[in-house]
N, C-alpha and C. Protein backbone atom coordinates (compact mmCIF):
# COMPACT_ATOMS: atom_id res chain seq x y z
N UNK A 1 28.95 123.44 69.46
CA UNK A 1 27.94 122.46 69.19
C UNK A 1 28.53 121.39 68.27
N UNK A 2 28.98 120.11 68.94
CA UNK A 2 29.10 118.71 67.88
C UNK A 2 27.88 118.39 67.28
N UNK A 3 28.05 117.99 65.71
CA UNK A 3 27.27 117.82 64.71
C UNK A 3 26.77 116.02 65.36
N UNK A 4 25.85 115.55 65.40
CA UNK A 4 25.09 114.12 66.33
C UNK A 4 24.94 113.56 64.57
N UNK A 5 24.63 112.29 65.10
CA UNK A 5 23.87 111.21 63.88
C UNK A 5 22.72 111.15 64.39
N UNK A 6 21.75 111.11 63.55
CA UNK A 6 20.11 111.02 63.94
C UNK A 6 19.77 109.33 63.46
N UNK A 7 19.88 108.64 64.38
CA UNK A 7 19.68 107.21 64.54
C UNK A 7 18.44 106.70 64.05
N UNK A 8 17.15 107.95 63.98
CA UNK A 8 16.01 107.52 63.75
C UNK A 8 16.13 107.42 61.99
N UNK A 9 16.77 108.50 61.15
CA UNK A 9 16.66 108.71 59.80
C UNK A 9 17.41 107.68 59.16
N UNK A 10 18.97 106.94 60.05
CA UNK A 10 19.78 106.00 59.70
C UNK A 10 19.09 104.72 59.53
N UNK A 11 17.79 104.30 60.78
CA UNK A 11 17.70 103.35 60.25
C UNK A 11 16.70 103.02 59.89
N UNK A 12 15.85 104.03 59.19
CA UNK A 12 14.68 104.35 58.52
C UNK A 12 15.64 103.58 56.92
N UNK A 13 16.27 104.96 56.80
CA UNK A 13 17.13 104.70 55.12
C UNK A 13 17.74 102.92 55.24
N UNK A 14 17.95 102.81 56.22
CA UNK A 14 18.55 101.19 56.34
C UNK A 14 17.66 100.45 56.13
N UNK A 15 16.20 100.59 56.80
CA UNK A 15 14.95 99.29 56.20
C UNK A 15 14.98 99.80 54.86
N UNK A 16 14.47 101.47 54.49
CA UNK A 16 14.19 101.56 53.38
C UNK A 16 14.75 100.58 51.77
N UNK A 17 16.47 100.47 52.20
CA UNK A 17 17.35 99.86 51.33
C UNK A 17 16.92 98.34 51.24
N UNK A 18 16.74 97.22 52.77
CA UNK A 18 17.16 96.27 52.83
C UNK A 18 15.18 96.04 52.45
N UNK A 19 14.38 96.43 52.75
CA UNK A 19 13.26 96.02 52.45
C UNK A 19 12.11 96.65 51.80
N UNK A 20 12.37 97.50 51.42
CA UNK A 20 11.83 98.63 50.41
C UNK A 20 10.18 99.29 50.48
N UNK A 21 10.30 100.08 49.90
CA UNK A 21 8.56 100.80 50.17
C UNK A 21 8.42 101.01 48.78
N UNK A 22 6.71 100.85 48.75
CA UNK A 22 6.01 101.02 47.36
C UNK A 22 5.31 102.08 48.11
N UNK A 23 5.13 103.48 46.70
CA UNK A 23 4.37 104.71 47.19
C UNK A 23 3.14 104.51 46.21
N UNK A 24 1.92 104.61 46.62
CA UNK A 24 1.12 105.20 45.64
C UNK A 24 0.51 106.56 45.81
N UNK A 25 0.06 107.30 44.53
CA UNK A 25 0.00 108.62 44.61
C UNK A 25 -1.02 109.18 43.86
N UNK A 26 -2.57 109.21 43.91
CA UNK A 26 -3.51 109.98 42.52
C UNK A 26 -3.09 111.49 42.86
N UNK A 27 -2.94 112.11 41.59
CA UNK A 27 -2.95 113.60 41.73
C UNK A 27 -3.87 114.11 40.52
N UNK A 28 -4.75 115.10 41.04
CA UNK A 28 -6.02 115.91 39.97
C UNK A 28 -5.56 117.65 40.27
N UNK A 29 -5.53 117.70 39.49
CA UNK A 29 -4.82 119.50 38.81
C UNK A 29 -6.22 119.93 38.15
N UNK A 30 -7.06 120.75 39.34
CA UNK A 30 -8.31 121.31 38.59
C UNK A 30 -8.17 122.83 38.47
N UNK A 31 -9.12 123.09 37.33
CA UNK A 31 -8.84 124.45 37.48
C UNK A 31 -10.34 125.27 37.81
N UNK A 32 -11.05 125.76 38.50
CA UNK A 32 -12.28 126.04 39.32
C UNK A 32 -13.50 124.65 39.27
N UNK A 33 -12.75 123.90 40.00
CA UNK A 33 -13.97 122.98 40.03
C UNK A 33 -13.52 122.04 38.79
N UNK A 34 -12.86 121.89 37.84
CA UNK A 34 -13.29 121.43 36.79
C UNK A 34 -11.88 120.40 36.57
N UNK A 35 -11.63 119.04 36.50
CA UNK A 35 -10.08 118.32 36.53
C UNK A 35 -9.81 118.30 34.99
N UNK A 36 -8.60 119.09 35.13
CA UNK A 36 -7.65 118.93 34.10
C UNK A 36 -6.60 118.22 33.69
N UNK A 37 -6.17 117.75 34.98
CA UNK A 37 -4.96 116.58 34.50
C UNK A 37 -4.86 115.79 35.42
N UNK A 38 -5.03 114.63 35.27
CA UNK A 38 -4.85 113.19 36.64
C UNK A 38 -3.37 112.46 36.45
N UNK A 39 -2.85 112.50 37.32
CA UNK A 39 -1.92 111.48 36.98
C UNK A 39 -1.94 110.47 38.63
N UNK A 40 -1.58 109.03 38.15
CA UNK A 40 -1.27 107.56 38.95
C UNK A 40 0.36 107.17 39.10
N UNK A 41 0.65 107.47 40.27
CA UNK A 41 2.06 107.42 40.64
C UNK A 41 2.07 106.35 41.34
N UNK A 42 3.08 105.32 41.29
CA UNK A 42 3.79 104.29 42.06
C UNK A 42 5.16 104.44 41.73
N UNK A 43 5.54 104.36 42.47
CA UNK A 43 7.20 104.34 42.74
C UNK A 43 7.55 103.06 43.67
N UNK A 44 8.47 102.07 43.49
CA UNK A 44 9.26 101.20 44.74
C UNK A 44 10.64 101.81 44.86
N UNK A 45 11.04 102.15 45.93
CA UNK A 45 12.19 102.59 46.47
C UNK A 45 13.18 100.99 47.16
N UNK A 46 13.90 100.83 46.93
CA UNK A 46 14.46 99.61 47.30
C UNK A 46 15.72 99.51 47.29
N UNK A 47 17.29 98.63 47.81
CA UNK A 47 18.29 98.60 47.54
C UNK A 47 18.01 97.57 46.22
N UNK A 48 19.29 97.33 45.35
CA UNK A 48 19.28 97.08 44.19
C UNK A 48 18.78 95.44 44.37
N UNK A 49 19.83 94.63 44.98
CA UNK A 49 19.38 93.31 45.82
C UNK A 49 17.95 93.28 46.23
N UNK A 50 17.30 94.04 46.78
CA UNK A 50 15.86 93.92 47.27
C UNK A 50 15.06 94.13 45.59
N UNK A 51 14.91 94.79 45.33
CA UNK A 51 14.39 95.02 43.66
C UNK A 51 14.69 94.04 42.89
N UNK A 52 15.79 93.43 43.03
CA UNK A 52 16.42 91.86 41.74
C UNK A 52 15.23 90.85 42.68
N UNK A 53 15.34 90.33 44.15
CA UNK A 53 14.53 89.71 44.45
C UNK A 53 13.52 89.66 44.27
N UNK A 54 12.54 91.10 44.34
CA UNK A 54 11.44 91.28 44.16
C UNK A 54 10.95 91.11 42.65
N UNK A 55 11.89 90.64 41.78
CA UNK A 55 11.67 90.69 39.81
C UNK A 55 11.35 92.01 39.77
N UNK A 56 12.21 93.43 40.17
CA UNK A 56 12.09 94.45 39.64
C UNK A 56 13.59 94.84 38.91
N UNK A 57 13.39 95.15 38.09
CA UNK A 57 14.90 95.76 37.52
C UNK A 57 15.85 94.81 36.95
N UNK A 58 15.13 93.20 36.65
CA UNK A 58 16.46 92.27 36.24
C UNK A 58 16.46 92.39 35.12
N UNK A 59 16.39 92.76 33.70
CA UNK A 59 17.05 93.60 32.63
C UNK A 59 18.34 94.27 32.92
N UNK A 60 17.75 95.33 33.71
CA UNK A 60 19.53 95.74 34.03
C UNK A 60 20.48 95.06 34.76
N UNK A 61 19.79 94.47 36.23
CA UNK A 61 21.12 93.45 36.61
C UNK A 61 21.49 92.26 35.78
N UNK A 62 20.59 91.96 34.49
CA UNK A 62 21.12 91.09 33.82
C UNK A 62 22.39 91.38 33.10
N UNK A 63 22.07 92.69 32.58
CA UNK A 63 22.82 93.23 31.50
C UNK A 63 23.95 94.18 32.25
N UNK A 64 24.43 94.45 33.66
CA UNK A 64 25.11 95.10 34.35
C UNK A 64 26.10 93.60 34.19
N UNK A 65 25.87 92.62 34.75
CA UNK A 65 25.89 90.95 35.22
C UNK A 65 27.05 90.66 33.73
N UNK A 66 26.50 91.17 32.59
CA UNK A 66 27.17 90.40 31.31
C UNK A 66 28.21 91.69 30.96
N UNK A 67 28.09 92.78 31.28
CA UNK A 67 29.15 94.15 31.02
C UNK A 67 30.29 93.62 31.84
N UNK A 68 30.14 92.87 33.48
CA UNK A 68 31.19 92.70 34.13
C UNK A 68 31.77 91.68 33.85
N UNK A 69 31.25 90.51 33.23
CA UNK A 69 31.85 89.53 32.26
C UNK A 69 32.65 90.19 31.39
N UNK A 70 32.44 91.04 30.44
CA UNK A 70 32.63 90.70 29.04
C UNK A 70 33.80 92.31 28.94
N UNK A 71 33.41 93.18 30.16
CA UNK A 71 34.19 94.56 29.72
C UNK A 71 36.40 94.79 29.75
N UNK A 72 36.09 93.79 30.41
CA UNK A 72 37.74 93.73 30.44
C UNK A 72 38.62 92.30 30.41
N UNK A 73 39.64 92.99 29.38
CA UNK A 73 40.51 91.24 29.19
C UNK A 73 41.58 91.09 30.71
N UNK A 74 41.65 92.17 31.60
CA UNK A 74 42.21 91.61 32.81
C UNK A 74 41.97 90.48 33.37
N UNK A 75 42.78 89.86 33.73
CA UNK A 75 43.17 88.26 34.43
C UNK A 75 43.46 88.95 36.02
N UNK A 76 42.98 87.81 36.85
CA UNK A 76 43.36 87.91 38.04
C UNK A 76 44.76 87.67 38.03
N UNK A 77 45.74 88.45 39.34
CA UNK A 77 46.51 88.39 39.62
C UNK A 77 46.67 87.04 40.65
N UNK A 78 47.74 86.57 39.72
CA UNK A 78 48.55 85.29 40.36
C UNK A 78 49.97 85.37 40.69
N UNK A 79 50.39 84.50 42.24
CA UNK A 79 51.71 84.63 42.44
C UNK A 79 52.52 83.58 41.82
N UNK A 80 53.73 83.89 42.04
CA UNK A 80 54.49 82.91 41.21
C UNK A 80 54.13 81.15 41.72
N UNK A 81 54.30 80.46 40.52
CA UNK A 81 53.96 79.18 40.57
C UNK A 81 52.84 78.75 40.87
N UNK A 82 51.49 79.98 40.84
CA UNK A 82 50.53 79.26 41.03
C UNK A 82 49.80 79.29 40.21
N UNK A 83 49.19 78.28 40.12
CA UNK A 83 47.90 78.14 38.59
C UNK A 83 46.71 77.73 38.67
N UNK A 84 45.86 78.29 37.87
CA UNK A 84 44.17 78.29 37.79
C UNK A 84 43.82 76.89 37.69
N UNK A 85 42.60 76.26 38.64
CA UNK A 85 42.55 74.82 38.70
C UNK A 85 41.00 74.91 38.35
N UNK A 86 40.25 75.95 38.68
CA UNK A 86 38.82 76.19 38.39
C UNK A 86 38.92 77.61 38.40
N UNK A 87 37.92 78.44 37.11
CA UNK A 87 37.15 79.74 37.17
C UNK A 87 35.73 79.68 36.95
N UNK A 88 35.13 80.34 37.77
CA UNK A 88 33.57 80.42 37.27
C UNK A 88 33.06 81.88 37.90
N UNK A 89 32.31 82.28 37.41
CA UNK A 89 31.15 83.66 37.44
C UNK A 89 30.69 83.13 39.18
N UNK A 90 30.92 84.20 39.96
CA UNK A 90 30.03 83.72 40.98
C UNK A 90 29.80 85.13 41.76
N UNK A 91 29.34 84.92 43.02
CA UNK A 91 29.08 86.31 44.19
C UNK A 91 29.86 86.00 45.65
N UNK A 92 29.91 86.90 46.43
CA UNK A 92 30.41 86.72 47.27
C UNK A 92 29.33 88.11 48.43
N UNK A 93 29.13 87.11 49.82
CA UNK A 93 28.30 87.74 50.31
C UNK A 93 28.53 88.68 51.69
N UNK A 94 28.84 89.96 51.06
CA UNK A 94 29.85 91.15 51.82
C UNK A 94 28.73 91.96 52.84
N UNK A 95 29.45 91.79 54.30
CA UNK A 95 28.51 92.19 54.95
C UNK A 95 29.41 93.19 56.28
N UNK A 96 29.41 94.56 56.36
CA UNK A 96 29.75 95.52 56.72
C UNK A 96 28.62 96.21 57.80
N UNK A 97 29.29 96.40 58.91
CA UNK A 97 28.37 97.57 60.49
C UNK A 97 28.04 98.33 59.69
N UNK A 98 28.38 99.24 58.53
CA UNK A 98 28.06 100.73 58.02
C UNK A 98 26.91 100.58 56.96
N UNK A 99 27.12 99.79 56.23
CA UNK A 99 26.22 99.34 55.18
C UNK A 99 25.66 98.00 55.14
N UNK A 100 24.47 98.29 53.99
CA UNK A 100 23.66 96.78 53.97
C UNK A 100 24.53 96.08 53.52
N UNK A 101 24.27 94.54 54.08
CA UNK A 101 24.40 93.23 53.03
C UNK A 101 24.09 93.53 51.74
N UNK A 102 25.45 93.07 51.34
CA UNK A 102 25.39 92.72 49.33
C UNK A 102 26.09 92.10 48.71
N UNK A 103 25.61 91.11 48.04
CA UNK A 103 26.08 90.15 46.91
C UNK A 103 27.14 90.88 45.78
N UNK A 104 28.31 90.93 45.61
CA UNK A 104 29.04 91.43 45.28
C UNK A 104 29.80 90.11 44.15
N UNK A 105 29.58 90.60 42.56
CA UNK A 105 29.57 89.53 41.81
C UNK A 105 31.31 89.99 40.97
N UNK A 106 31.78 88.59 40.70
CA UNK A 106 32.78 88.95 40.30
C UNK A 106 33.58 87.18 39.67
N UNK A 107 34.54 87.12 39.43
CA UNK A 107 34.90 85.74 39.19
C UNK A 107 35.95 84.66 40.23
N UNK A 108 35.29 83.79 40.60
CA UNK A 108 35.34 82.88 41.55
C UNK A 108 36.92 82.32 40.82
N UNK A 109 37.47 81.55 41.64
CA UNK A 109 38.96 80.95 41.14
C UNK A 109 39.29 80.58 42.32
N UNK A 110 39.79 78.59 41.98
CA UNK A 110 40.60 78.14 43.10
C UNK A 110 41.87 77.92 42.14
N UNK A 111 42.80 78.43 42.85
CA UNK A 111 44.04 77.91 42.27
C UNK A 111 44.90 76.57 43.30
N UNK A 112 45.71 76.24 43.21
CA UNK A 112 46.73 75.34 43.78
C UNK A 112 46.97 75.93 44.93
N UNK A 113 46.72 76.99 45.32
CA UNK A 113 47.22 78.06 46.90
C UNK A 113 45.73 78.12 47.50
N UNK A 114 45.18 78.70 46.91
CA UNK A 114 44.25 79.82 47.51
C UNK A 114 42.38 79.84 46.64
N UNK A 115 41.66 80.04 47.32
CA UNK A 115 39.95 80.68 46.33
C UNK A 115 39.92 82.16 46.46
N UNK A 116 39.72 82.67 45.73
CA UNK A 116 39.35 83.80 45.84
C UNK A 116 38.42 84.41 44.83
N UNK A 117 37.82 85.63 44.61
CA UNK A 117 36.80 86.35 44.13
C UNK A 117 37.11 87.52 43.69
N UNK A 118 37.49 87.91 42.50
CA UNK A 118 38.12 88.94 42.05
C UNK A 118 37.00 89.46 40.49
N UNK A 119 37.01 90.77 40.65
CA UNK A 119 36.50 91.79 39.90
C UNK A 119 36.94 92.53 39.26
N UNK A 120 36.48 91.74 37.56
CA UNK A 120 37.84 92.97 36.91
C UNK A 120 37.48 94.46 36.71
N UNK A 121 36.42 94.99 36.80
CA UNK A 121 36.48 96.40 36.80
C UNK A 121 35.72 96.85 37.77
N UNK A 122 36.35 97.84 38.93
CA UNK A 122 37.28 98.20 38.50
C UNK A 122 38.59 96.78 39.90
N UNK A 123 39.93 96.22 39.29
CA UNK A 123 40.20 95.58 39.54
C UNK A 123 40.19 95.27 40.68
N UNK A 124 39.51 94.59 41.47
CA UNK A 124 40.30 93.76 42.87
C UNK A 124 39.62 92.47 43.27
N UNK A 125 40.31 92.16 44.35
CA UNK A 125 40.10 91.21 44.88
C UNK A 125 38.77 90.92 46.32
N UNK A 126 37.81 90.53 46.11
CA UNK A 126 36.54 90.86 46.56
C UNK A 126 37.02 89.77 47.85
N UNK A 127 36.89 88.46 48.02
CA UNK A 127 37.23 87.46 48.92
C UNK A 127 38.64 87.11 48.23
N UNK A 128 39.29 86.42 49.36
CA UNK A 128 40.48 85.57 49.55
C UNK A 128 40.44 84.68 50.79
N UNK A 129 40.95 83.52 50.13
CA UNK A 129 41.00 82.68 51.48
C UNK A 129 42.15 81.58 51.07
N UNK A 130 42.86 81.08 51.65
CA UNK A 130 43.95 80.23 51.15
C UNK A 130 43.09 79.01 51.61
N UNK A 131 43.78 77.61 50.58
CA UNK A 131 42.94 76.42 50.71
C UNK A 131 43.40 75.93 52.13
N UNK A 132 44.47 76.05 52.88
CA UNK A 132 44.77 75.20 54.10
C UNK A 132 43.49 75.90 55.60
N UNK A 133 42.71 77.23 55.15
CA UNK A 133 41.79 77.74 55.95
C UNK A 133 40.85 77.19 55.94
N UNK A 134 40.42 76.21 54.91
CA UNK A 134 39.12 76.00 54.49
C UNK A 134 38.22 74.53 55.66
N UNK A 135 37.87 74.70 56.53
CA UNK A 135 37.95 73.18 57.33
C UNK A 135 36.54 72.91 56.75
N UNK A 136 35.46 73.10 56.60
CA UNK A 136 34.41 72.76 55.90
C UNK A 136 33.59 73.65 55.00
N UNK A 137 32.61 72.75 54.51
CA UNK A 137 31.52 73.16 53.17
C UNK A 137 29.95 72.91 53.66
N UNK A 138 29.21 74.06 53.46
CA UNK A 138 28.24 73.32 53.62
C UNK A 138 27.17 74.53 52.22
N UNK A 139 26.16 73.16 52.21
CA UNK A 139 25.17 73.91 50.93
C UNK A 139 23.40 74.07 51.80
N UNK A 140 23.14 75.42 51.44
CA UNK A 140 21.74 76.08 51.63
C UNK A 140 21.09 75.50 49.91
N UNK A 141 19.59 74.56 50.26
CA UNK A 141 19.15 75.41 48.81
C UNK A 141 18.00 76.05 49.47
N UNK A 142 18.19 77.34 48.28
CA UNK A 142 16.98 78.18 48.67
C UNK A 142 16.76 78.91 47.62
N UNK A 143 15.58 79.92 47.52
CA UNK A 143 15.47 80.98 46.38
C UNK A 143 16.70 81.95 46.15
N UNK A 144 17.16 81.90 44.99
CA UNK A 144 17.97 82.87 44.86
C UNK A 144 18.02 83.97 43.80
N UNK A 145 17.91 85.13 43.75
CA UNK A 145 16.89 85.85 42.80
C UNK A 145 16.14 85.45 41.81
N UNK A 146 15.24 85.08 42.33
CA UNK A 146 14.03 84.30 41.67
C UNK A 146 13.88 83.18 41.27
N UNK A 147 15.33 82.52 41.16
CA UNK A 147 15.81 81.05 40.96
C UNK A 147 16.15 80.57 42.36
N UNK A 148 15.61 79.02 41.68
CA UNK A 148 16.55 78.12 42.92
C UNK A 148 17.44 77.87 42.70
N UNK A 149 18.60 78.16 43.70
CA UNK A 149 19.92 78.26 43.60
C UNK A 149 20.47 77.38 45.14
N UNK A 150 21.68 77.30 45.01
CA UNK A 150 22.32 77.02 46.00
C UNK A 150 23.68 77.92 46.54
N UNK A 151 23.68 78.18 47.99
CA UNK A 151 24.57 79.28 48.66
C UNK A 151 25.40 78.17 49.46
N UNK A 152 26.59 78.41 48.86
CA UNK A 152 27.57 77.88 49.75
C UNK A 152 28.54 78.53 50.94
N UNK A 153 28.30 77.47 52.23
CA UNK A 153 28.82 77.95 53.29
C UNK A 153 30.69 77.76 53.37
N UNK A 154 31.05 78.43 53.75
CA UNK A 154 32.45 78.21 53.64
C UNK A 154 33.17 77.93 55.40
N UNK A 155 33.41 77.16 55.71
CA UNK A 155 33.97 77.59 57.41
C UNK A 155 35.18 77.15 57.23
N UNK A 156 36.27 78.53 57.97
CA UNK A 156 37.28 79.11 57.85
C UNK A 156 37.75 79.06 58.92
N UNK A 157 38.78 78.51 59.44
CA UNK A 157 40.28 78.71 60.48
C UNK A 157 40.22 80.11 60.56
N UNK A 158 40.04 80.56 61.87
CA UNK A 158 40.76 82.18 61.80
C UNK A 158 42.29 82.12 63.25
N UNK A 159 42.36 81.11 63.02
CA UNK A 159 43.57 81.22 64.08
C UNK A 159 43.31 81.65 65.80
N UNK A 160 42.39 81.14 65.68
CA UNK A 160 41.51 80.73 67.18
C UNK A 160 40.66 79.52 67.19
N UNK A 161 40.02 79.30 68.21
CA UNK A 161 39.55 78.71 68.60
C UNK A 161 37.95 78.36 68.12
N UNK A 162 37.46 79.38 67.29
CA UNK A 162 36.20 79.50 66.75
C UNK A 162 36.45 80.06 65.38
N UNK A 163 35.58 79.86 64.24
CA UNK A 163 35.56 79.72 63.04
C UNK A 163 34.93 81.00 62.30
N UNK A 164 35.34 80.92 61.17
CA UNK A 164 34.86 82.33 60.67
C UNK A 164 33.98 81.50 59.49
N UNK A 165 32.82 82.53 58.82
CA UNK A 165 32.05 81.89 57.71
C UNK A 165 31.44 82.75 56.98
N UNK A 166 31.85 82.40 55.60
CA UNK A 166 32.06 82.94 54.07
C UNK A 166 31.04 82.23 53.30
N UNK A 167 30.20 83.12 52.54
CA UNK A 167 29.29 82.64 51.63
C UNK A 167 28.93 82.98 50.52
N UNK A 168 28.89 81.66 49.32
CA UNK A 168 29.59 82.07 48.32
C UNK A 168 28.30 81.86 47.15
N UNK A 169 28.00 81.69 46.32
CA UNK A 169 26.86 81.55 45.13
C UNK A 169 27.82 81.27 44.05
N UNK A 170 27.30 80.74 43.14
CA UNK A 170 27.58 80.82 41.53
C UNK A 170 26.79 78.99 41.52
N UNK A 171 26.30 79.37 40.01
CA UNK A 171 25.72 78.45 38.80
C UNK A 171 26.29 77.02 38.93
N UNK A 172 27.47 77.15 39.00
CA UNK A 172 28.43 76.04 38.82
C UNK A 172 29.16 75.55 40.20
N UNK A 173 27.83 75.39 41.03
CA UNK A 173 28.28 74.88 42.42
C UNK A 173 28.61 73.53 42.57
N UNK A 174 28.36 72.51 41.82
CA UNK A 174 28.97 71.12 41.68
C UNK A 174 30.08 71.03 41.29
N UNK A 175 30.80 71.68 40.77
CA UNK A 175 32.13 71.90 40.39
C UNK A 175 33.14 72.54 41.15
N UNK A 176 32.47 73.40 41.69
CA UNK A 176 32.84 74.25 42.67
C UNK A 176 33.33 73.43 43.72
N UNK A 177 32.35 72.72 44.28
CA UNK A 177 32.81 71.92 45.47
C UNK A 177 33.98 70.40 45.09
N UNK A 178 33.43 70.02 43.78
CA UNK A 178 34.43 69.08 43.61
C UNK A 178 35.54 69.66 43.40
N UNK A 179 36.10 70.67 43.16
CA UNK A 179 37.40 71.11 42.98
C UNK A 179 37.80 71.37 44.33
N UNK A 180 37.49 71.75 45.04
CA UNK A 180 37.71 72.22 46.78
C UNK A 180 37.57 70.78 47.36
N UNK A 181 36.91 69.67 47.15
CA UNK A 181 37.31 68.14 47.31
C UNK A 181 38.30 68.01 47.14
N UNK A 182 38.38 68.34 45.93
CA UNK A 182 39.80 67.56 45.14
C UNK A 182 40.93 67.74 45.44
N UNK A 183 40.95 69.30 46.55
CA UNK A 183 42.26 69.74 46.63
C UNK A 183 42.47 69.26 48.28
N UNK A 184 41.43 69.49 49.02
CA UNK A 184 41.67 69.57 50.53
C UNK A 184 40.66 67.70 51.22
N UNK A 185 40.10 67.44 50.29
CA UNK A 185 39.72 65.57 50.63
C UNK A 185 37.78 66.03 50.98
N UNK A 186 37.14 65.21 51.98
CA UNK A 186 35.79 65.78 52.06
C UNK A 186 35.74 66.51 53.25
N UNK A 187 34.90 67.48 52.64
CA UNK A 187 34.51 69.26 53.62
C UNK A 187 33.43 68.87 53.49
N UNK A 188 32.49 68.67 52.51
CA UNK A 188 30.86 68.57 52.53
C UNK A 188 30.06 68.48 53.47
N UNK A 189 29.47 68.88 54.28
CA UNK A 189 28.36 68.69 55.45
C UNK A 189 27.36 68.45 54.71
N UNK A 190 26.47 67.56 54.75
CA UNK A 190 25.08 67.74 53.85
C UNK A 190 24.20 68.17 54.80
N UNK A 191 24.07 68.60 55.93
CA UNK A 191 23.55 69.77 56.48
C UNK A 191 23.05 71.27 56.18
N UNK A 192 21.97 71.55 56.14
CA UNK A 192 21.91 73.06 55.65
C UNK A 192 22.08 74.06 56.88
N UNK A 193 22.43 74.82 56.24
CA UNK A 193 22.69 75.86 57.57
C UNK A 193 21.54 77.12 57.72
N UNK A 194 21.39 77.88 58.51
CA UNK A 194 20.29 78.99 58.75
C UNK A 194 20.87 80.07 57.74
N UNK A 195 19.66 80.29 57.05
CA UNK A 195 19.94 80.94 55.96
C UNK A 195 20.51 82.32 56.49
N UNK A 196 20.79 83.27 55.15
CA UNK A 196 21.01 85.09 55.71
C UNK A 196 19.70 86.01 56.02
């Protein structure tokens, strides 16, 4: 007997994550007829992303948000001769067949080569993309945990004929793009694109 995947429980737990359930629950503990203890249960079950949207739990992603700032003096790894032209706090939006979509936060950097998205603990490199991939830019505004924010589209050369596309967040998106001007001339589409 091969052990099966039960498709129904996979993608039960898959809405459960990406769009979450609120339980409510009265419970009365009598003892012949007579209530002795009531208790009022709510619970939201949610992925962490669904809960930050919903304004549940941003205390901790605030304070998770400033630990990954502040917990390590590691520097991204750079190759020889190349140097930091912009850094800023940003996300990068990682999306995998096995698992949900997730905003995966870490520090943004274009250097003279390359952008990439690197996380110092524990260390790596979240996105990479070299600047000669980059053929356009384009900006979404929309809500972005609970703020209006802007999501930047990235479209990428993949060495065919059709384009690959990377999407990026952080605070300091005017800068962001003028530095990616500055290096490769105008990418900007002022077009918005269909959101995620």
């Amino acid at each position: 007997m091969e052990p099966s995947r039960d498709g129904a429980l996979v993608d039960l737990v898959d809405r459960i994550l990406a769009k979450g359930v609120i339980l409510h629950a009265d419970l009365i503990i009598s003892v012949s007829g007579v209530p002795l203890i009531g208790a009022n249960l709510k619970a939201a079950i949610a992925g962490i992303t669904t809960m930050v949207d919903y304004g549940m739990m941003e205390a901790w992603d605030e304070k998770m948000r400033k630990s990954v700032l502040a917990d390590s003096w590691e520097e991204a790894p750079l190759s020889e001769n190349e140097k930091i032209i912009f850094k800023t706090f940003g996300s990068h939006y990682y999306h995998d067949s096995s698992l949900p979509s997730v905003w995966r936060p870490g520090y943004l950097y274009v250097t003279n080569k390359r952008l990439f998205l690197f996380r110092k603990k524990p260390a790596e490199i979240l996105f990479e993309t070299t600047l000669d991939r980059i053929k356009g830019l384009s900006i979404d505004k929309k809500e972005y945990l609970k703020e209006k924010g802007e999501t930047l589209l990235l479209s990428l050369e993949n060495g065919q004929s059709n384009s690959e596309f990377v999407l990026l967040h952080t605070e300091e998106m005017g800068a962001l793009i003028r530095t990616l001007e500055g290096k490769k001339g105008n990418l900007l589409s002022h077009e918005s694109y269909v959101s995620i």
